[in-house]
PDB file of N, CA and C in Angstrom:
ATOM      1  N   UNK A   1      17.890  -8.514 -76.125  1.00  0.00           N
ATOM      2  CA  UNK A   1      18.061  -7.116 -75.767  1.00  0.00           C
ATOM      3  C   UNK A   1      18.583  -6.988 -74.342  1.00  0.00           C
ATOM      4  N   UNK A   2      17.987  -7.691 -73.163  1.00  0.00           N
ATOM      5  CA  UNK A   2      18.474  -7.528 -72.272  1.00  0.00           C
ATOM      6  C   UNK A   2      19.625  -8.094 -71.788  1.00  0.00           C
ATOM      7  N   UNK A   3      19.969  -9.442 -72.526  1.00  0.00           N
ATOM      8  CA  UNK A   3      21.147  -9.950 -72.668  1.00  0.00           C
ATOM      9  C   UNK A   3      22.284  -9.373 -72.775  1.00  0.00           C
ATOM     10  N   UNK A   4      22.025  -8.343 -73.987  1.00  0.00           N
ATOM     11  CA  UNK A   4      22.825  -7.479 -74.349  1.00  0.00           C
ATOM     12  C   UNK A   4      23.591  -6.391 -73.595  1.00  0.00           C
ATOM     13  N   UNK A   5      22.463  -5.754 -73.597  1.00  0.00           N
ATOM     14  CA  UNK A   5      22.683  -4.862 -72.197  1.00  0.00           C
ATOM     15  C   UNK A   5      23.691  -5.128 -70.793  1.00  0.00           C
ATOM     16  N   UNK A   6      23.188  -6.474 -70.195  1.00  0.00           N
ATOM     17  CA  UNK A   6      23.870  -7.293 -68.972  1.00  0.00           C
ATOM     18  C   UNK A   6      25.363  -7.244 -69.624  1.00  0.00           C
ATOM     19  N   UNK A   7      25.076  -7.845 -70.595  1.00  0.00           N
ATOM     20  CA  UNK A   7      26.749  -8.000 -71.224  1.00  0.00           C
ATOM     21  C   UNK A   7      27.352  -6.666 -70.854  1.00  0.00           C
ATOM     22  N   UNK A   8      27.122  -6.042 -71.710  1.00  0.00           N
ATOM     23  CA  UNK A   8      27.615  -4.256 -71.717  1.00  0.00           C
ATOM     24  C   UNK A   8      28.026  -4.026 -70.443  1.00  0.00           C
ATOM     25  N   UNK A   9      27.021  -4.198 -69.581  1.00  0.00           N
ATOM     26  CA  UNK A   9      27.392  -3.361 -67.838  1.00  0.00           C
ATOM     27  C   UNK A   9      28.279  -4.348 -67.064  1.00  0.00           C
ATOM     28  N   UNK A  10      28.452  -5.613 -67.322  1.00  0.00           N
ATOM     29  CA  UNK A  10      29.137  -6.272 -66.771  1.00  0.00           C
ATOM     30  C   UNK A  10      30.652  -5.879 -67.263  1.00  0.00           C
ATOM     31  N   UNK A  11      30.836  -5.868 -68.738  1.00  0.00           N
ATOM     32  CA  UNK A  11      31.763  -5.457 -68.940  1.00  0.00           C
ATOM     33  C   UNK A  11      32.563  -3.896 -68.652  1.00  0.00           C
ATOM     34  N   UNK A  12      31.425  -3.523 -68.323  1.00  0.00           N
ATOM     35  CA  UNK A  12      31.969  -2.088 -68.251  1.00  0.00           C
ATOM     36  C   UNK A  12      32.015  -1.434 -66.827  1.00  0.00           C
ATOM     37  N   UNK A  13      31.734  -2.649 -65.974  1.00  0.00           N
ATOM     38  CA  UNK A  13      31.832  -2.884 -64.610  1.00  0.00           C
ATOM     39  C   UNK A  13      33.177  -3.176 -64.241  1.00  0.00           C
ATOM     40  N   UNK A  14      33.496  -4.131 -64.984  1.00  0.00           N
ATOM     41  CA  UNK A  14      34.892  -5.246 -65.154  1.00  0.00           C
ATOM     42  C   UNK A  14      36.121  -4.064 -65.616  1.00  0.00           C
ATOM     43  N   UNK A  15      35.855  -2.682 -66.376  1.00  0.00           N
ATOM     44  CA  UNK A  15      36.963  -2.053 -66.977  1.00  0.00           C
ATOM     45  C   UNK A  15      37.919  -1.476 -65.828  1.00  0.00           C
ATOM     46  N   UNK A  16      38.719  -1.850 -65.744  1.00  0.00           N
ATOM     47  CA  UNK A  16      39.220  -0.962 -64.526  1.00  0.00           C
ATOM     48  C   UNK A  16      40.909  -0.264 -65.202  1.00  0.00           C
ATOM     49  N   UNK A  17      40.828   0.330 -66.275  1.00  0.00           N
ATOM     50  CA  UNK A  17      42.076   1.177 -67.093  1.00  0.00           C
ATOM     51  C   UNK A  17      41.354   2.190 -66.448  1.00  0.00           C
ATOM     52  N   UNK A  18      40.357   2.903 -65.749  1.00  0.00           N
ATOM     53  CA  UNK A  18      40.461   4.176 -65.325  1.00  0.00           C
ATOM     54  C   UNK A  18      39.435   4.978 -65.838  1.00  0.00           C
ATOM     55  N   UNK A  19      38.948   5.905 -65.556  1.00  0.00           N
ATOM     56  CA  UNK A  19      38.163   6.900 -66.009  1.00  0.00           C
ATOM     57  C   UNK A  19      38.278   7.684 -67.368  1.00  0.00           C
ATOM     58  N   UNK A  20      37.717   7.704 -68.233  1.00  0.00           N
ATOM     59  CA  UNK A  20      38.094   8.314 -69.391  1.00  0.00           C
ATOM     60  C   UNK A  20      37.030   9.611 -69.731  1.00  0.00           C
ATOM     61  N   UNK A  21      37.594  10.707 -70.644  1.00  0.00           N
ATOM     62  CA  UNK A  21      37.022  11.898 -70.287  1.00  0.00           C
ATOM     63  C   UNK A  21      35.610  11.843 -70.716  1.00  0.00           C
ATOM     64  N   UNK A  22      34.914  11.277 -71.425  1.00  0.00           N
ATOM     65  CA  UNK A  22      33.883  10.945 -71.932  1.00  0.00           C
ATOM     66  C   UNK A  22      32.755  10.216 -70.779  1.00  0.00           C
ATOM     67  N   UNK A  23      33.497   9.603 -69.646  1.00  0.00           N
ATOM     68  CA  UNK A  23      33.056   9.345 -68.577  1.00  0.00           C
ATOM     69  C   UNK A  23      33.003  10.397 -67.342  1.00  0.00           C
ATOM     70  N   UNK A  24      33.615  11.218 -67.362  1.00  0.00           N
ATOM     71  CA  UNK A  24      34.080  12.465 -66.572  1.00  0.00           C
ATOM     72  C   UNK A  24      32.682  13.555 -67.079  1.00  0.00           C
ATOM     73  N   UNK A  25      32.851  13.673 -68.570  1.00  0.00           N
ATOM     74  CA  UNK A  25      31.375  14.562 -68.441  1.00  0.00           C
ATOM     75  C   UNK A  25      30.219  14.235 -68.929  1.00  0.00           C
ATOM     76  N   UNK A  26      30.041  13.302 -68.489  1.00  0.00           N
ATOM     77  CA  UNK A  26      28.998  12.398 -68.194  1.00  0.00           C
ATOM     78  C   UNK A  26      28.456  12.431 -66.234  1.00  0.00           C
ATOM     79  N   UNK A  27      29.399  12.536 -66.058  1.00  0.00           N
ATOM     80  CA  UNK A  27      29.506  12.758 -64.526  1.00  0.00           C
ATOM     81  C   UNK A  27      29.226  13.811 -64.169  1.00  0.00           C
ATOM     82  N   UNK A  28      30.015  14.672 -64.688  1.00  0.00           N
ATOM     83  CA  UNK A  28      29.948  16.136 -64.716  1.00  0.00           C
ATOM     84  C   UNK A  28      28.233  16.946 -64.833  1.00  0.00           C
ATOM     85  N   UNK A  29      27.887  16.242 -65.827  1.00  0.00           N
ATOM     86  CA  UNK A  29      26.580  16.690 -66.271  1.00  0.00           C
ATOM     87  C   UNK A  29      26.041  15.983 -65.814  1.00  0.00           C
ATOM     88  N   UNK A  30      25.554  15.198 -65.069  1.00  0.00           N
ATOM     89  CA  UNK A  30      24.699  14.432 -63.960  1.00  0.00           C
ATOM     90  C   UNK A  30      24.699  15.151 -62.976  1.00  0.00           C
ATOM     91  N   UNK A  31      25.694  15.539 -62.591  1.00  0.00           N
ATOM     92  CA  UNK A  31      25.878  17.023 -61.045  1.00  0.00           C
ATOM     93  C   UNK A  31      24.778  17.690 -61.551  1.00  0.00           C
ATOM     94  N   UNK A  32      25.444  18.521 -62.836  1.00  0.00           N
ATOM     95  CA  UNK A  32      25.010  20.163 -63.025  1.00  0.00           C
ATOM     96  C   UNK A  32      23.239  19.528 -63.357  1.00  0.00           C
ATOM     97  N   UNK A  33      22.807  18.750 -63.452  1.00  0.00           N
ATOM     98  CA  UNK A  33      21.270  18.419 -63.991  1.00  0.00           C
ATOM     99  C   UNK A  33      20.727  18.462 -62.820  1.00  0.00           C
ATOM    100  N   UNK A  34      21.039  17.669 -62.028  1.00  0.00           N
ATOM    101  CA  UNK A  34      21.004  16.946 -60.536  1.00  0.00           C
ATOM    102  C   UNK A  34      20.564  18.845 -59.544  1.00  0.00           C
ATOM    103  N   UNK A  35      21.574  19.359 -59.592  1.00  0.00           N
ATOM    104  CA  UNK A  35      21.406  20.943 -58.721  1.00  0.00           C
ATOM    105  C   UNK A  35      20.810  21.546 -59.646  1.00  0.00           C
ATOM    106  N   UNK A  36      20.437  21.603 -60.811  1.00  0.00           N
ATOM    107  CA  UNK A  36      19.621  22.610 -61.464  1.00  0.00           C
ATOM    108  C   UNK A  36      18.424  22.325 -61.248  1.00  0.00           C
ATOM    109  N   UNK A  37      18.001  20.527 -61.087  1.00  0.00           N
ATOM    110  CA  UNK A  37      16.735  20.451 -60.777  1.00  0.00           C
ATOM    111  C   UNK A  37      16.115  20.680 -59.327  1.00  0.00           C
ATOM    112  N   UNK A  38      17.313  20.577 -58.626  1.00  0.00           N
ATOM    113  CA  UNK A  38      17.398  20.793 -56.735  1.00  0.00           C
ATOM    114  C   UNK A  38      16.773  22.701 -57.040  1.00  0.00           C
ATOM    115  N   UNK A  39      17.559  23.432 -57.456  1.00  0.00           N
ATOM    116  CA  UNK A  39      17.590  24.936 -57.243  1.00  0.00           C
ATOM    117  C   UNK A  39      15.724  25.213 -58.020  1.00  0.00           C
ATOM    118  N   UNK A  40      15.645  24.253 -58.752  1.00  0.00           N
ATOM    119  CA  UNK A  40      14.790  25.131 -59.438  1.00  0.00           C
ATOM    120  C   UNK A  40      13.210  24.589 -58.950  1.00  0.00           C
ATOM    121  N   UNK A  41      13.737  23.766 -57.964  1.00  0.00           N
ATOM    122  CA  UNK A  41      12.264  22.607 -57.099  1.00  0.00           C
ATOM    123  C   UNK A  41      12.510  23.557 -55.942  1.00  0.00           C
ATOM    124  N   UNK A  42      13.452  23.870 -55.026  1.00  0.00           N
ATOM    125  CA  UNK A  42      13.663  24.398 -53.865  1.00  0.00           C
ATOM    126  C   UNK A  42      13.858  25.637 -53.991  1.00  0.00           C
ATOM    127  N   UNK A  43      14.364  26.104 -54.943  1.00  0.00           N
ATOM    128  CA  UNK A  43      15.003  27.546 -54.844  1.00  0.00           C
ATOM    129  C   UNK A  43      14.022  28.692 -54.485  1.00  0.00           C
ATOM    130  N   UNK A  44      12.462  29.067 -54.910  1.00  0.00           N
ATOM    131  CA  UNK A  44      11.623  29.634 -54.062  1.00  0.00           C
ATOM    132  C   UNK A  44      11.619  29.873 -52.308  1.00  0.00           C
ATOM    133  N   UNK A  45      11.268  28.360 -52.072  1.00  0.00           N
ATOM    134  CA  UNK A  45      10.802  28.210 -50.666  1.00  0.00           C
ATOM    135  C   UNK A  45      12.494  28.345 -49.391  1.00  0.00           C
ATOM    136  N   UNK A  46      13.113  27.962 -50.396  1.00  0.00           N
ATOM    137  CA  UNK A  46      14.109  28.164 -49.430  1.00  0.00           C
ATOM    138  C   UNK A  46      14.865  29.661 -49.592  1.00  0.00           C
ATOM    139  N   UNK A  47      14.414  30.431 -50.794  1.00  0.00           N
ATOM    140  CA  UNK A  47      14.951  31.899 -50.606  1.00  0.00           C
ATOM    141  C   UNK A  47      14.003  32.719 -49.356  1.00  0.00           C
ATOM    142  N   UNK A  48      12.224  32.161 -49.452  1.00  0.00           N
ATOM    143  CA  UNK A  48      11.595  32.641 -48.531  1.00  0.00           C
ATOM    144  C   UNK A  48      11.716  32.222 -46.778  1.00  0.00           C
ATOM    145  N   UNK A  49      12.739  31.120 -46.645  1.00  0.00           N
ATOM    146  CA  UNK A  49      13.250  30.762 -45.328  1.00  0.00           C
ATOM    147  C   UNK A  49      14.546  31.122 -45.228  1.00  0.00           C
ATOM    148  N   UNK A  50      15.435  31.899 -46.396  1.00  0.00           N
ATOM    149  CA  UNK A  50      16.007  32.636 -45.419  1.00  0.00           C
ATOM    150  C   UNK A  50      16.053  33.790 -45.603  1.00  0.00           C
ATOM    151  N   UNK A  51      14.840  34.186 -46.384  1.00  0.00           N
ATOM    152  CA  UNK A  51      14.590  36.127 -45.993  1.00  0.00           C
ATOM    153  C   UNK A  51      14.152  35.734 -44.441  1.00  0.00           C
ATOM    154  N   UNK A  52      12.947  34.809 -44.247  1.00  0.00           N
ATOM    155  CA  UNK A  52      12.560  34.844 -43.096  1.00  0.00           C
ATOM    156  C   UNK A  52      13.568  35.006 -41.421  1.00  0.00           C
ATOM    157  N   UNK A  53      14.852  33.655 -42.164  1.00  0.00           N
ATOM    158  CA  UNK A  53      15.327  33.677 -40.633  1.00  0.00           C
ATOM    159  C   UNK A  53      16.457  35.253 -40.507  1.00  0.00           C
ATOM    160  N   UNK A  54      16.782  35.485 -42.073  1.00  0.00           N
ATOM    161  CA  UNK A  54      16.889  36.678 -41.732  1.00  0.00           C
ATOM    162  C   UNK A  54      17.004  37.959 -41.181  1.00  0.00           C
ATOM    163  N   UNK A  55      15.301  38.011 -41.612  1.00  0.00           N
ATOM    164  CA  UNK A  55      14.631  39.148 -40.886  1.00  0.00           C
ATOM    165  C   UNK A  55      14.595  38.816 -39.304  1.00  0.00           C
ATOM    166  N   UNK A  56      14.431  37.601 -38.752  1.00  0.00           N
ATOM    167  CA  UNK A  56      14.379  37.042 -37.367  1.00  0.00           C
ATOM    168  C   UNK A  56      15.771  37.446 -36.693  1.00  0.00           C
ATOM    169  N   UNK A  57      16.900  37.327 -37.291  1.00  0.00           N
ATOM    170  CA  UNK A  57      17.934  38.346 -36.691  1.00  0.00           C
ATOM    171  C   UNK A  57      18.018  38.966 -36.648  1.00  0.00           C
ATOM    172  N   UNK A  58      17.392  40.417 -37.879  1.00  0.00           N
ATOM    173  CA  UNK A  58      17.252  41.837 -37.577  1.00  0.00           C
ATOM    174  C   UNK A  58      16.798  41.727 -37.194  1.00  0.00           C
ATOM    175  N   UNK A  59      15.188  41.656 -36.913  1.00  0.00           N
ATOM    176  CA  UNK A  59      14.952  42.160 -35.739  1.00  0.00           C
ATOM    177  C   UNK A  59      14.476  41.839 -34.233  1.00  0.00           C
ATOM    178  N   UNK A  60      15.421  40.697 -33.925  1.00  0.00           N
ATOM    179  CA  UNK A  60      15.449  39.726 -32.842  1.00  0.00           C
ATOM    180  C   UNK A  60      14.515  39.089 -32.185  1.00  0.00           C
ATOM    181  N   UNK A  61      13.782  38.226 -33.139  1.00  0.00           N
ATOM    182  CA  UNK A  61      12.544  37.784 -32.985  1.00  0.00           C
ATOM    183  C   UNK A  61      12.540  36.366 -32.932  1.00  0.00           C
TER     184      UNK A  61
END
């Protein structure tokens, strides 16, 4: 099994004809997973730091 595997990535290490689209959204969807899990871990605390710094420019604090 792991033999197998090694094989696979070596070879597919070794391909160098180029990117093919099947590899592209694969990529693609590694981003969009990648920031959906960023926005949806951070997206609270960092909307409440910048109402905060915000408000610290209105009203010059």
């Amino acid at each position: 099994m792991t033999h197998a595997l090694l094989a696979f990535l070596r070879g597919a290490l070794a391909d160098r004809r180029g990117v093919t689209a099947s590899e592209c959204a694969v990529l693609g969807l590694g981003v969009v997973v990648i920031i959906a899990s960023a926005v949806l871990t951070f997206g609270t605390s960092l909307s409440s730091a910048f109402d905060r710094v915000g408000s610290a420019f209105v009203l010059g604090g």
